[in-house]
C-alpha atoms as a PDB file:
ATOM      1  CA  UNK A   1      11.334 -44.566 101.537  1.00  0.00           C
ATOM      2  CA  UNK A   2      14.164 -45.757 100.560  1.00  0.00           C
ATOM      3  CA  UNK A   3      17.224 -45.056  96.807  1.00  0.00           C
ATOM      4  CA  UNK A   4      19.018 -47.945  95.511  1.00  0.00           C
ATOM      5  CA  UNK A   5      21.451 -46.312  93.096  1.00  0.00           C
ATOM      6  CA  UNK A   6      24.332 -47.807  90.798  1.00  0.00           C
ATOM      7  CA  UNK A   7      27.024 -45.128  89.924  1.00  0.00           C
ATOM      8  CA  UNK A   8      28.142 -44.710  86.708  1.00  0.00           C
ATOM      9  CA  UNK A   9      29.852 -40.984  85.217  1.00  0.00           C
ATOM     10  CA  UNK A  10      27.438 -41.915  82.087  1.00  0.00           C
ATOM     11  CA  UNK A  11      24.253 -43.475  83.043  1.00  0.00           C
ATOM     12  CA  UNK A  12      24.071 -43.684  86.607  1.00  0.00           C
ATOM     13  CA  UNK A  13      20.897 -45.919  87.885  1.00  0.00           C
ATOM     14  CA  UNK A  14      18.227 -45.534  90.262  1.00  0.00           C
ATOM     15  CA  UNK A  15      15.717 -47.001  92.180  1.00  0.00           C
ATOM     16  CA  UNK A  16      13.052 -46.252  94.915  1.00  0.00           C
ATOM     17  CA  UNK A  17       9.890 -47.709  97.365  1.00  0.00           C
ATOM     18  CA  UNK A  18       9.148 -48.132 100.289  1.00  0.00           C
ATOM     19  CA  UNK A  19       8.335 -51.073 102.842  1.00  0.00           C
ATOM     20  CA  UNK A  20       4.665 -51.261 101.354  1.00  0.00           C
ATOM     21  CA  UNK A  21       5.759 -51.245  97.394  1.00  0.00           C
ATOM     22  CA  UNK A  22       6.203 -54.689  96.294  1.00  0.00           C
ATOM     23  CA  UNK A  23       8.059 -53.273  93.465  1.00  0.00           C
ATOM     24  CA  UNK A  24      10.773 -50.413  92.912  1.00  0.00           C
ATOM     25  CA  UNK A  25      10.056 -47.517  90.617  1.00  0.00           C
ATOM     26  CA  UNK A  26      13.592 -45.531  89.237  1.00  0.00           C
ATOM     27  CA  UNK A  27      15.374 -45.210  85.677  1.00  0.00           C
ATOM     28  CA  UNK A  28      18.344 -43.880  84.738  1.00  0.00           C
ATOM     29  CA  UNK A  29      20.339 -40.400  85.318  1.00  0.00           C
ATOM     30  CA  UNK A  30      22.096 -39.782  82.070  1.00  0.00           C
ATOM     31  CA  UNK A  31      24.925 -37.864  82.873  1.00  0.00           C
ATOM     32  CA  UNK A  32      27.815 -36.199  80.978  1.00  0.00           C
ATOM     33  CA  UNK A  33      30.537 -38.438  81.855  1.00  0.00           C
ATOM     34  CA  UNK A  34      34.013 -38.289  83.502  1.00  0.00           C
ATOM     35  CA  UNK A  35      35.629 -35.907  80.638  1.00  0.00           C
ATOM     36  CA  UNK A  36      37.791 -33.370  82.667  1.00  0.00           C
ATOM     37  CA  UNK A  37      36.700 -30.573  80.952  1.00  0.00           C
ATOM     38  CA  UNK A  38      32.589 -31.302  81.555  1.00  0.00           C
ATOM     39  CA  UNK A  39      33.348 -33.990  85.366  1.00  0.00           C
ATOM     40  CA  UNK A  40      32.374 -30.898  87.687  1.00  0.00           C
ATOM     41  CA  UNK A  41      28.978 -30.391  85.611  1.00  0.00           C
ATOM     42  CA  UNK A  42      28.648 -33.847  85.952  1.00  0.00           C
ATOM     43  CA  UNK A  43      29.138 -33.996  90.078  1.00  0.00           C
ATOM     44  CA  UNK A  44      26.730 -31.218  90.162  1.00  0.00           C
ATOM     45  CA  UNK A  45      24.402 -32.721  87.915  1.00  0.00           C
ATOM     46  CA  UNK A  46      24.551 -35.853  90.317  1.00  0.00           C
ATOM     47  CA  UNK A  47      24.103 -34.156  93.268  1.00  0.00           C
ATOM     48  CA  UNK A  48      20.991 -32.190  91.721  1.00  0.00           C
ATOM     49  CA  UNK A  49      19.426 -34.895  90.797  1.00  0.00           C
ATOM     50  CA  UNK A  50      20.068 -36.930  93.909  1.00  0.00           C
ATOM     51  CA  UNK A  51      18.523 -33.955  96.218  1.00  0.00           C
ATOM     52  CA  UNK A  52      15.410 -33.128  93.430  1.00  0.00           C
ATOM     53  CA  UNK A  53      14.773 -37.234  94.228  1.00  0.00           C
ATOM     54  CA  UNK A  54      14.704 -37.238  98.003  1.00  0.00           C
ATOM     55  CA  UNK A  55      12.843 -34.322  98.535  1.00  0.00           C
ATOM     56  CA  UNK A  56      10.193 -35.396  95.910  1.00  0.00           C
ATOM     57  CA  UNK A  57       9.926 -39.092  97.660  1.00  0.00           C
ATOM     58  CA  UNK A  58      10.518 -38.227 101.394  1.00  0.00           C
ATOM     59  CA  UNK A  59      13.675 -40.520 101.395  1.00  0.00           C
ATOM     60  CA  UNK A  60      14.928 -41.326 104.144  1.00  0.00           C
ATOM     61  CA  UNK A  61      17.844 -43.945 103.401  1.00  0.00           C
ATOM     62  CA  UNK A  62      20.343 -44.119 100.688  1.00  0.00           C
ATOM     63  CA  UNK A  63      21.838 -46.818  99.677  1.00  0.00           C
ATOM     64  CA  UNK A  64      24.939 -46.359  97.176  1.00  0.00           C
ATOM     65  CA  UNK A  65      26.746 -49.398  95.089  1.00  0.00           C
ATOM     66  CA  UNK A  66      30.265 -49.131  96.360  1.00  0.00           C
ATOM     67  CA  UNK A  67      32.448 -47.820  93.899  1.00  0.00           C
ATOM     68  CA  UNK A  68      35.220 -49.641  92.398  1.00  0.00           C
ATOM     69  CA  UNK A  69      38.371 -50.012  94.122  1.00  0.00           C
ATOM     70  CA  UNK A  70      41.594 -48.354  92.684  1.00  0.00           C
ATOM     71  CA  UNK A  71      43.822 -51.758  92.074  1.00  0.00           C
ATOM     72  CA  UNK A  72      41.004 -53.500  90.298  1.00  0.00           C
ATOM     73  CA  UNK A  73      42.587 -54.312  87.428  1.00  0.00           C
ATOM     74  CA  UNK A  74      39.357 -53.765  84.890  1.00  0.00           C
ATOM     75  CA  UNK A  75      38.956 -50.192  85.443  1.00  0.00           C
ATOM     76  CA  UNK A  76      41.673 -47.639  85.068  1.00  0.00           C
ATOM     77  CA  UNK A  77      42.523 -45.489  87.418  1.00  0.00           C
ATOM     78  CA  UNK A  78      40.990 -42.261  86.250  1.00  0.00           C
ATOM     79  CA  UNK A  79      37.555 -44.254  85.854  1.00  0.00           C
ATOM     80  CA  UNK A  80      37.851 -45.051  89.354  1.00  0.00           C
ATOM     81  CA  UNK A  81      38.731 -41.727  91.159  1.00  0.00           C
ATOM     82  CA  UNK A  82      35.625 -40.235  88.779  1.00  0.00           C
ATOM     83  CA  UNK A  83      33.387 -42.739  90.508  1.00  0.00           C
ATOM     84  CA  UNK A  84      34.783 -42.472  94.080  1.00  0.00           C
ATOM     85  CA  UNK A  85      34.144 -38.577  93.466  1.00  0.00           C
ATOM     86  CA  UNK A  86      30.556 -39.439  91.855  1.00  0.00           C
ATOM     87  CA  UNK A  87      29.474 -41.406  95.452  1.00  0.00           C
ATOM     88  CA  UNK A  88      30.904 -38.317  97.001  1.00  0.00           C
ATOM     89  CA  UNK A  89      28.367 -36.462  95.320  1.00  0.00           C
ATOM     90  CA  UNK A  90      25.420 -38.698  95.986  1.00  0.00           C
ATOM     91  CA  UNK A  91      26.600 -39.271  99.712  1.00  0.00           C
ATOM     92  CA  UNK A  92      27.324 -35.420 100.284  1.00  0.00           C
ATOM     93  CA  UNK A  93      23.654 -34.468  98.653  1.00  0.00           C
ATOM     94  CA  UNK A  94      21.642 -37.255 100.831  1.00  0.00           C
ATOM     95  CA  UNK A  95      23.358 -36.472 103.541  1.00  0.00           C
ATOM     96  CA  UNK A  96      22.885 -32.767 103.156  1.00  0.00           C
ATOM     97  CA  UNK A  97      18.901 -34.110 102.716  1.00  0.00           C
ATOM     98  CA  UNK A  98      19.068 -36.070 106.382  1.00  0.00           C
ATOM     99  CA  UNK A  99      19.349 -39.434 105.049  1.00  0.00           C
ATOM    100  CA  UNK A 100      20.885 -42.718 106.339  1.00  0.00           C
ATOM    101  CA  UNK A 101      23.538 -43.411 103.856  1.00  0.00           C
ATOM    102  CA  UNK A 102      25.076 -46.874 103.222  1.00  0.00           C
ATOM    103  CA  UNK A 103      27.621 -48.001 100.726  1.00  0.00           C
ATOM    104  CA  UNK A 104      27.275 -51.330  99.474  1.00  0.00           C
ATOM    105  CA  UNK A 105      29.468 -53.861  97.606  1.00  0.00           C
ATOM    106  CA  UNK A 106      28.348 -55.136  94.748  1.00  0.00           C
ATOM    107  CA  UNK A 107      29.367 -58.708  95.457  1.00  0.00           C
ATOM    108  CA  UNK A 108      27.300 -58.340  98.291  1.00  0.00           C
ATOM    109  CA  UNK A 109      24.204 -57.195  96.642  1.00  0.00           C
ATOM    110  CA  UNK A 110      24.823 -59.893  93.850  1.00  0.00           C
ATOM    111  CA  UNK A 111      24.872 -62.275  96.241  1.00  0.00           C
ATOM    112  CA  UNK A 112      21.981 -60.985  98.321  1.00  0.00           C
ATOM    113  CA  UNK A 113      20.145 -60.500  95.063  1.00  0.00           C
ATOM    114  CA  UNK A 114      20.745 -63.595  92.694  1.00  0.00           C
ATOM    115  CA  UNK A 115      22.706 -66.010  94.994  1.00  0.00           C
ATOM    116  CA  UNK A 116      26.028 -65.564  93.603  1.00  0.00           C
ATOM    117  CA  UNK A 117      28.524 -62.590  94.507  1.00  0.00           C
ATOM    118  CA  UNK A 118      31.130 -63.352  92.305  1.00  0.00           C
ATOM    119  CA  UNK A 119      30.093 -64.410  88.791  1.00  0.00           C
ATOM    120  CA  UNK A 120      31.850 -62.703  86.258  1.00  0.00           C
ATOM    121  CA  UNK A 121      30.693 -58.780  84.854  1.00  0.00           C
ATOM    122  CA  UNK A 122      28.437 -59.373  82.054  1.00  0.00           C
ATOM    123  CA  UNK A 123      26.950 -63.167  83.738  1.00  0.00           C
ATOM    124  CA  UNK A 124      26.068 -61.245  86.711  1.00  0.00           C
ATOM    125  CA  UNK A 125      24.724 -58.136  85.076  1.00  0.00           C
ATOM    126  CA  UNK A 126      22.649 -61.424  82.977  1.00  0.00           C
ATOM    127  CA  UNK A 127      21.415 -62.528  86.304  1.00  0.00           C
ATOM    128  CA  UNK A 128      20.786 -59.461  87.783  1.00  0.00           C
ATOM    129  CA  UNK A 129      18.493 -58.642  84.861  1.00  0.00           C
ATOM    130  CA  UNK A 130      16.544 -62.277  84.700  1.00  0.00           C
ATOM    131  CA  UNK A 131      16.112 -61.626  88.446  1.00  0.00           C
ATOM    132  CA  UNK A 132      14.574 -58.533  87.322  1.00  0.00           C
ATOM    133  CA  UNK A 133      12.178 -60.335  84.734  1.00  0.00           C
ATOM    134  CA  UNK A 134      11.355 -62.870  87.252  1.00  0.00           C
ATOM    135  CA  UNK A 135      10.120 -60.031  89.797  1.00  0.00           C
ATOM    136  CA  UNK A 136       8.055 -58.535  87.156  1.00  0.00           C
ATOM    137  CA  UNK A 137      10.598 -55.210  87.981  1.00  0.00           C
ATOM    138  CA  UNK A 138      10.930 -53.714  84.335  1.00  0.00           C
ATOM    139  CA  UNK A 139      14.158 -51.546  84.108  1.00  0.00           C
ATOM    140  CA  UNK A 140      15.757 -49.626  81.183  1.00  0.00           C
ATOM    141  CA  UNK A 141      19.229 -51.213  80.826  1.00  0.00           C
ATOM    142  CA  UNK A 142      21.770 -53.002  83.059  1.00  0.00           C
ATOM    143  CA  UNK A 143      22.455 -49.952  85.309  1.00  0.00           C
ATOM    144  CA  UNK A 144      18.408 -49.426  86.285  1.00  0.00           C
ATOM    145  CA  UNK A 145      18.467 -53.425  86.938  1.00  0.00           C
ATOM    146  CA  UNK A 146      21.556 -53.274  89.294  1.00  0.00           C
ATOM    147  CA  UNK A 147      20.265 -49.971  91.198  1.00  0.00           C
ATOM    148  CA  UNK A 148      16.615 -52.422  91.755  1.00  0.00           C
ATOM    149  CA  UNK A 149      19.071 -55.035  93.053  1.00  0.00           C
ATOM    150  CA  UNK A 150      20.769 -52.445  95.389  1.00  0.00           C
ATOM    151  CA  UNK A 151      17.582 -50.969  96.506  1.00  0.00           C
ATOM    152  CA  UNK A 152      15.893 -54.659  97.404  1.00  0.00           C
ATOM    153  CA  UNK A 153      19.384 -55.360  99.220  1.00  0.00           C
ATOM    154  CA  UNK A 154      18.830 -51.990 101.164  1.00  0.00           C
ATOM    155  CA  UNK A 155      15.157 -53.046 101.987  1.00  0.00           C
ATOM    156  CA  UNK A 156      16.023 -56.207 103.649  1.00  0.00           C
ATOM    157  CA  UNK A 157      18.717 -54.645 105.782  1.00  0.00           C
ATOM    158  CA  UNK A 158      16.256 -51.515 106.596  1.00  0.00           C
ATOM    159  CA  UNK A 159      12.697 -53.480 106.371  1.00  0.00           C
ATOM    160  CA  UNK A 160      12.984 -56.742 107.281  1.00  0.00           C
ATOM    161  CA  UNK A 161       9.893 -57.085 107.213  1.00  0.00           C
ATOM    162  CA  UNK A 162       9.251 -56.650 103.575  1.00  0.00           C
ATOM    163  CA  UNK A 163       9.529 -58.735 100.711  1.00  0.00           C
ATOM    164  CA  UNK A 164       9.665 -58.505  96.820  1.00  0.00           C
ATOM    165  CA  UNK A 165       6.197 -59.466  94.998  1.00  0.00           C
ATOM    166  CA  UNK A 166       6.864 -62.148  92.507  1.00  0.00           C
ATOM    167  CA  UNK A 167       5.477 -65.461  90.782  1.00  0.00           C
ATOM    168  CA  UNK A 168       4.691 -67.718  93.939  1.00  0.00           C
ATOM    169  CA  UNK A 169       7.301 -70.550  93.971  1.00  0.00           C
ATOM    170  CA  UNK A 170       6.826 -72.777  90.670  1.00  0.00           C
ATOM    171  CA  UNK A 171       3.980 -70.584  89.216  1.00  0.00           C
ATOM    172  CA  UNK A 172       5.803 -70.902  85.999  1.00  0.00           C
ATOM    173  CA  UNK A 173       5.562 -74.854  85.902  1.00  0.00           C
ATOM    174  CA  UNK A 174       1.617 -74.428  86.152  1.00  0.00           C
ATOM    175  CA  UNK A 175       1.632 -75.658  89.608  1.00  0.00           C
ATOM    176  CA  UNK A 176      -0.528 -72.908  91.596  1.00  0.00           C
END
């Protein structure tokens, strides 16, 4: 089995199957955000979660949405040391569990997952959710839709073999 998860100090998303689900299942972690006074609760909170999920699915990877680098100009800096600290967490509770753990980028994924790896924020998080539709993967807002596209970016690097179950090639044009 494997976690596809997309940090966030608010909602963070996540995603899990294994080689014979043609589908993820996952939601969303709400979490109490990267507010000094309540960030250690929400580490914890993280961390809880994370280990409640692999010892409930019998994970045995982890695959974790890079966080953010520090000189990206979108995010400031205190938004990005709360979600360096958040994978920290996650990575520190699956490894704790005996799970592989990877860190991803997201360009990666994106590209991996909808062709492009470099389409602007809300266009890809677009894509990433049409992908989504097209799949038949339902998913409770953009975070659960980019932790789906994680976890089918972790399945073809860890099952190879496996493959997403979707509308065969032009289904939608009535062509069978």
């Amino acid at each position: 089995m494997l976690i596809g998860i997309d940090g966030s100090t608010t909602k963070t998303g996540f995603s899990f199957g294994g080689p014979n689900d043609g589908s993820p299942r996952g939601g969303v972690w709400k979490l109490p955000g990267a507010d000094e006074l309540v960030f250690d609760r929400t580490l914890a909170s993280v961390g809880d979660s994370m280990s409640m999920l692999i010892r409930m699915i019998r994970a045995t990877h982890v695959v974790i949405e890079a966080p953010l680098l520090l000189n990206d100009s979108q995010h400031a800096a205190h938004t990005a040391m709360a979600l360096i600290q958040l994978t920290g967490a996650m990575r520190a509770a699956a490894t704790r569990a005996g799970c592989r753990v990877s860190l991803v980028a997201v360009s990666t994924v994106r590209k991996h997952f909808i062709g492009h790896g470099r389409l602007p924020g809300a266009q890809a998080k677009r894509a990433v959710q049409d992908r989504c539709r097209q799949l038949g993967w339902a998913f409770e807002d953009d975070n659960d839709a980019d932790a789906k596209a994680v976890w089918a970016w972790g399945m073809a690097k860890y099952y190879p073999e496996w493959a997403p179950r979707g509308t065969p090639l032009f289904a939608d044009r009535g062509a069978a």
